[in-house]
Protein backbone atom coordinates (compact mmCIF):
# COMPACT_ATOMS: atom_id res chain seq x y z
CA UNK A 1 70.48 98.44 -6.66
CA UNK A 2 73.59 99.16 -5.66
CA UNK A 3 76.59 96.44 -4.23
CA UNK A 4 78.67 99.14 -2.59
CA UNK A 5 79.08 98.15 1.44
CA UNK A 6 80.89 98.99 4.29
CA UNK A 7 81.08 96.24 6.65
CA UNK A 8 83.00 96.30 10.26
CA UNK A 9 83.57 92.70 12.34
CA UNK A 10 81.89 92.15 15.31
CA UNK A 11 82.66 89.44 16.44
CA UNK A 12 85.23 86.17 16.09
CA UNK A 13 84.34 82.83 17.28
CA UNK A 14 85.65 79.45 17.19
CA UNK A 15 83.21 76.81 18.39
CA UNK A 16 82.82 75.87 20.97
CA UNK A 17 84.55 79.05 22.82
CA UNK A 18 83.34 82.59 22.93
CA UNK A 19 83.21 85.38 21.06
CA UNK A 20 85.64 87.64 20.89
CA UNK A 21 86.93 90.98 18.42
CA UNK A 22 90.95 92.03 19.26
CA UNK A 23 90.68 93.87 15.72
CA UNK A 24 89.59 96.88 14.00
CA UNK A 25 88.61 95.25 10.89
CA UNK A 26 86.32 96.90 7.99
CA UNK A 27 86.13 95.27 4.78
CA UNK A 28 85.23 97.35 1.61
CA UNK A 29 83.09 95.72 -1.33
CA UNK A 30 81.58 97.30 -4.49
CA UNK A 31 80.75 94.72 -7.63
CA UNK A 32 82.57 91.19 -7.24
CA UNK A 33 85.75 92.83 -5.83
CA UNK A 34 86.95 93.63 -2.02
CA UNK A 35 89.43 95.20 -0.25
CA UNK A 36 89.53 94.30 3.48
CA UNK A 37 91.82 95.13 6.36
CA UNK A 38 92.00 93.85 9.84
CA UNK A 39 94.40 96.20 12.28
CA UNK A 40 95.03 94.58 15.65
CA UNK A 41 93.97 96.75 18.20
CA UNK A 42 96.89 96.43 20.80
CA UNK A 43 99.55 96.59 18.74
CA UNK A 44 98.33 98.46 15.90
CA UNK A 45 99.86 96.06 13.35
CA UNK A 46 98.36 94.38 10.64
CA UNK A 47 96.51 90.99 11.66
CA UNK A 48 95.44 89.98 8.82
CA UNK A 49 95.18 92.19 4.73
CA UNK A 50 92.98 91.01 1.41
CA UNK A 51 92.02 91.76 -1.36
CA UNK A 52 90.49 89.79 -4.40
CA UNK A 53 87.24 88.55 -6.29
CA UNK A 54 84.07 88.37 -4.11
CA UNK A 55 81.83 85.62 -6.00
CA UNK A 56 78.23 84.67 -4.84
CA UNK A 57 77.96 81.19 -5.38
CA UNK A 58 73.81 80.62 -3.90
CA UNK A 59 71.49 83.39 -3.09
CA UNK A 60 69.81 81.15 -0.79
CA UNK A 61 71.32 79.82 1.52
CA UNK A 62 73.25 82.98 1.14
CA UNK A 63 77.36 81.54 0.24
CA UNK A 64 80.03 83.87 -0.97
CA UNK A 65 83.37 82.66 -2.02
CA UNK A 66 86.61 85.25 -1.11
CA UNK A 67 89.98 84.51 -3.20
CA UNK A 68 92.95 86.29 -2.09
CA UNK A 69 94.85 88.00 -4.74
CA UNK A 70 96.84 89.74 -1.94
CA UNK A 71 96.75 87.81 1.39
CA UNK A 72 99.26 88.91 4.27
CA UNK A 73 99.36 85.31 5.48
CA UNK A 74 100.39 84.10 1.81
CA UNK A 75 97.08 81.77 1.99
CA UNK A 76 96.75 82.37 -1.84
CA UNK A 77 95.90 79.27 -2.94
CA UNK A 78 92.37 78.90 -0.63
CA UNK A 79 89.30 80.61 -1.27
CA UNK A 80 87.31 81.05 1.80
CA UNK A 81 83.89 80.29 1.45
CA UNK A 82 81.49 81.78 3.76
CA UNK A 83 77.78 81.11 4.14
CA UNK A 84 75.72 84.18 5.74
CA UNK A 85 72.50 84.66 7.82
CA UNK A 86 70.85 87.66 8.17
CA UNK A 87 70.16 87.99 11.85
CA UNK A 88 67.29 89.89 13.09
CA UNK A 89 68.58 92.60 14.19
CA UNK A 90 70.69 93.24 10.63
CA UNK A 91 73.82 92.20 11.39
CA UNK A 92 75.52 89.10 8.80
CA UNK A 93 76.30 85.41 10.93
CA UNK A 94 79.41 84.22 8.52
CA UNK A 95 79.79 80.25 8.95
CA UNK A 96 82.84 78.73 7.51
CA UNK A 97 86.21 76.78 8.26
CA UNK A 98 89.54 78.35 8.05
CA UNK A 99 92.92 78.16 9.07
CA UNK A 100 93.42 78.83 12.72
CA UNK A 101 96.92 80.67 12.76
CA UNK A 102 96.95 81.20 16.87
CA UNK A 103 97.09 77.01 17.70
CA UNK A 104 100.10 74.77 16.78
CA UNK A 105 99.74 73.45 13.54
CA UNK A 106 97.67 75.94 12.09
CA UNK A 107 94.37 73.50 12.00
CA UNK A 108 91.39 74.37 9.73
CA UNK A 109 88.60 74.98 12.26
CA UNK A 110 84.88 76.16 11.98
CA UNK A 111 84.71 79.83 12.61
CA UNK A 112 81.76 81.93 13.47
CA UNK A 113 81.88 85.57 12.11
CA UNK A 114 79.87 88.60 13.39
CA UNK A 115 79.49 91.46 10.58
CA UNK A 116 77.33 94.81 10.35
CA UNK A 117 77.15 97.00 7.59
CA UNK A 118 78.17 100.85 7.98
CA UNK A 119 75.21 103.31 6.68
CA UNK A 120 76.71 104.71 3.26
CA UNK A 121 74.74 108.71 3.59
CA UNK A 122 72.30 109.26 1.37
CA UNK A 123 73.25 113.03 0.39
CA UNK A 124 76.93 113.55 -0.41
CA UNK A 125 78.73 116.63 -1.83
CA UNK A 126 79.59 116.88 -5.48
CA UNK A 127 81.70 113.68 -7.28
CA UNK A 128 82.08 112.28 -3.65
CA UNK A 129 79.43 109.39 -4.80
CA UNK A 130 82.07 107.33 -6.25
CA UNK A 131 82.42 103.54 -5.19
CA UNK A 132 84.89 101.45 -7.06
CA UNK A 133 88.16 98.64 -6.60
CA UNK A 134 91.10 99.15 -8.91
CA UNK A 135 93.83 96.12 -8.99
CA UNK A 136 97.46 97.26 -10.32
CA UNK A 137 97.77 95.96 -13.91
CA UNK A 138 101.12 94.32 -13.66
CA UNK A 139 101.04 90.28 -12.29
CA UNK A 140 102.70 87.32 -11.64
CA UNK A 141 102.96 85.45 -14.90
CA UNK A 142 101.48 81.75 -14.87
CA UNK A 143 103.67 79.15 -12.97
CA UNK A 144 103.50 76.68 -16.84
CA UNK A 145 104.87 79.89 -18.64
CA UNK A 146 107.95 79.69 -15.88
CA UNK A 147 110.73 77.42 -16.43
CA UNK A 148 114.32 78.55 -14.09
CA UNK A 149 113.79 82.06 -14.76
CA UNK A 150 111.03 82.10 -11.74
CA UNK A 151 113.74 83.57 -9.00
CA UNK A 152 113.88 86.60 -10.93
CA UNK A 153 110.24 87.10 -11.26
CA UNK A 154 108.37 89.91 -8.61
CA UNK A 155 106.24 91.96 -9.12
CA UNK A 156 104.31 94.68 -6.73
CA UNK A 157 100.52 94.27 -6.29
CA UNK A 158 98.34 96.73 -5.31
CA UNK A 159 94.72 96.77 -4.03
CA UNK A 160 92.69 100.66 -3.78
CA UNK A 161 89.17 100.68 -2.39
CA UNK A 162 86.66 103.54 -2.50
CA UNK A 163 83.37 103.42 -0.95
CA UNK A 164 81.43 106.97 0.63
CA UNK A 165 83.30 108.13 3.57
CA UNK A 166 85.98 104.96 3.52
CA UNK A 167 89.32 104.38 1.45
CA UNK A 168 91.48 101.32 1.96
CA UNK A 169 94.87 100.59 0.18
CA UNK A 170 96.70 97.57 0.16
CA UNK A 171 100.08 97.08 -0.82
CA UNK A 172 102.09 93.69 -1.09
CA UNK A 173 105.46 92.18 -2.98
CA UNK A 174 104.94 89.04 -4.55
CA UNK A 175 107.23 86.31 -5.92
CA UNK A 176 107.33 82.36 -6.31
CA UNK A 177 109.50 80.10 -4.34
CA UNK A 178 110.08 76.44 -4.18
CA UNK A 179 107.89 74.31 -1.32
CA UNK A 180 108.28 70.90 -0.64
CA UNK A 181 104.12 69.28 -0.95
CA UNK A 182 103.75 65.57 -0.26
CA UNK A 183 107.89 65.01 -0.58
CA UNK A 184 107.69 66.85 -4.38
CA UNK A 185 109.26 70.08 -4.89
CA UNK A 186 106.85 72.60 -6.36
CA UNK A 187 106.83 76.33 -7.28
CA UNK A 188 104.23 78.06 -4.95
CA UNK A 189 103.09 82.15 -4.69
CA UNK A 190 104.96 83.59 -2.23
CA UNK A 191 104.15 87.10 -0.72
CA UNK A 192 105.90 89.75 1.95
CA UNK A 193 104.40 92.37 4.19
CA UNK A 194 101.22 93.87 3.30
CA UNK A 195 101.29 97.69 3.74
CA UNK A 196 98.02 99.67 4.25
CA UNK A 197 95.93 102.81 4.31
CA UNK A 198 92.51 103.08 5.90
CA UNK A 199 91.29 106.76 5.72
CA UNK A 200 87.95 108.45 6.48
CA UNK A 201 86.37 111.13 6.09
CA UNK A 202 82.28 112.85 7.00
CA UNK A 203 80.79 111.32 3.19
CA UNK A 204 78.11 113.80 3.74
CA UNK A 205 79.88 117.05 4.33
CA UNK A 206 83.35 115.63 2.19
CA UNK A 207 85.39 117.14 5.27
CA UNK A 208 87.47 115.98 8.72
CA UNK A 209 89.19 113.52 6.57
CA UNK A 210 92.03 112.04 8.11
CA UNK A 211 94.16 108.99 7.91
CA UNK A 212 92.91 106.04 10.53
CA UNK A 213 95.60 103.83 9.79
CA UNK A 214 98.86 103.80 8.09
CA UNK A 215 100.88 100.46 8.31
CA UNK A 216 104.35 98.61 6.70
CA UNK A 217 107.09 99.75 5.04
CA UNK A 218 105.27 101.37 2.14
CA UNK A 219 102.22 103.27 3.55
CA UNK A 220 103.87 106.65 2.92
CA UNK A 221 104.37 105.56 -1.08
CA UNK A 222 100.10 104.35 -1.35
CA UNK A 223 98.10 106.87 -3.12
CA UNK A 224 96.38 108.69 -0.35
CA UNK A 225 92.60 110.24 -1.08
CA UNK A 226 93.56 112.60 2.10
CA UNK A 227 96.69 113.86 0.56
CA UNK A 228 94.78 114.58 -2.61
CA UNK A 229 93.39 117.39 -0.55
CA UNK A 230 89.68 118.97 -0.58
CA UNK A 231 88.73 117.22 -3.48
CA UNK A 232 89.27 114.03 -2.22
CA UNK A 233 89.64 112.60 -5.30
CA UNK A 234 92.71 111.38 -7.75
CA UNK A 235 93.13 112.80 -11.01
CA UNK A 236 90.10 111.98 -13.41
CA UNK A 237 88.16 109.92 -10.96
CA UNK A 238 85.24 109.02 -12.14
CA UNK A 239 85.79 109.89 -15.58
CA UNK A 240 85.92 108.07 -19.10
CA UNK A 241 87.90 104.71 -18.25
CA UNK A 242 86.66 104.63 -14.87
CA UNK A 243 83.33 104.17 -15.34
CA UNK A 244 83.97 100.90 -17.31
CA UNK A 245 85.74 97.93 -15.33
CA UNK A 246 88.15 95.93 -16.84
CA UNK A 247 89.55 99.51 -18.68
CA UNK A 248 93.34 101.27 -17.43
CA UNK A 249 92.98 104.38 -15.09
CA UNK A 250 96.64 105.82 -13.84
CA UNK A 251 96.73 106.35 -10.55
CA UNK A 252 99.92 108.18 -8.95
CA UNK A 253 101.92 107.05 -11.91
CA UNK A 254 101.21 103.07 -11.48
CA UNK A 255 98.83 101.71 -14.05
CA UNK A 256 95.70 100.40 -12.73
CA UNK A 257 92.54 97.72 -13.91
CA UNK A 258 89.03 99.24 -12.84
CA UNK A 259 87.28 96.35 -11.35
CA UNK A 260 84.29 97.86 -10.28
CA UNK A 261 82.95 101.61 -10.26
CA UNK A 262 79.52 102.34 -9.23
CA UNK A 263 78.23 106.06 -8.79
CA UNK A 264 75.64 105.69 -5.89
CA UNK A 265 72.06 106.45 -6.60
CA UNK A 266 72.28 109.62 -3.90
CA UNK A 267 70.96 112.87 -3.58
CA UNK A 268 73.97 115.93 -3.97
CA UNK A 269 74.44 118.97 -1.33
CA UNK A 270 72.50 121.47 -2.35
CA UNK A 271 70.26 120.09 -5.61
């Protein structure tokens, strides 16, 4: 069976208020990995970009736990942990507590959210039945390994996400910094603004692709599947490393680790 999805939010609640959506928001999963991003509707800027490990911690109840590998509001350090309920009429209930950046403080509150998963067609042209998440290879090295070398260290992360029909990229410039914690002065991930891509494209025909979003100072510089052309594919997709997560793939010149790659069980045009 396969774990690609394509999920769009609903709905955001914080009890005891309404719901409520501001955001275009469609998060990308395939394997353990996702790539999500959240564009605010009004303004068109990014509310809120991620990307990291997807880990199912109970079937049943139904609790996934999110890490944030890139995380445009630097929350690197928490893991969101969501617990889901299939609704009757499909749609995912996610039950949690998170940070509430809009209130003074930022207070962790209970959140309600609302998610429904996009069909993924069932007959696609040619190599378009790729799904995969590739993470760039180069990261931060571990804070013990640091000693005062640490203001030198940065390094550029970068998030790609493939599923039928939707590609996401995520961009984001990482470093550590000093933070004062409980009146002790410690060394803590720091991160600066997340750039993005979210194209689409008809999966079943493989045409009308066009770029949906393109956001921060480095969305011109993210691979693009659109710019790729026709094919809608980068050089050797699905192809020899690929297929096998935790192997290198190059992607526009930057090295990247496959972290998952399925090739959907679907039916090709025309066989």
């Amino acid at each position: 069976m396969s774990t690609a999805n394509i999920s769009t939010r609903v709905s955001l609640r914080w009890p005891p208020e309404p719901a409520y959506e501001t955001t275009d928001t469609v998060s990308l999963s395939v394997g353990g990995w996702y790539v999500d991003l959240r564009i605010h509707c009004e303004s068109g800027k990014v509310e809120w970009a991620m990307a990291g490990q997807r880990v199912v911690e109970s079937a049943s109840p139904s609790i996934v736990v999110f890490t944030h590998t890139i995380d445009s509001l630097q929350l690197f350090d928490t893991a969101d942990i969501g617990t889901f309920k299939k609704l009757s009429n499909g749609d995912d209930l996610e039950t949690g507590k998170m940070i509430r950046h809009d209130l003074p403080g930022a207070p962790v509150c209970e959140y309600e959210e609302l998610w429904r998963s996009l069909d993924i067609p069932k007959t696609v042209p040619k190599e378009h039945g790729y799904a995969w998440v590739l993470e760039s290879e180069e990261m931060l090295p571990n804070i013990s390994m640091l000693k005062q070398e640490y203001e030198s260290v940065k390094v550029v992360k970068t998030f790609l996400g493939r599923v039928p029909g939707h590609y996401i990229a995520l961009r984001q410039t990482q470093w550590y910094q000093e933070k004062q914690v409980d009146g002790k002065t410690v060394l803590t991930k720091a991160g600066g603004e997340v750039s993005g891509r979210r194209e689409m494209w008809n999966a079943t025909t493989g045409q009308n692709a066009a770029v949906k979003y393109a956001v921060g100072a480095e969305c011109d510089s993210l691979p693009s599947l659109v710019t790729a052309g026709e094919t809608l594919q980068f050089n050797g997709e699905g192809e020899g490393p690929w297929r096998s997560p935790g192997r290198v793939v190059i992607v526009d010149g930057t090295r990247f680790l496959v972290r998952a790659f399925e090739e959907l069980p679907i039916t090709i045009n025309g066989e």
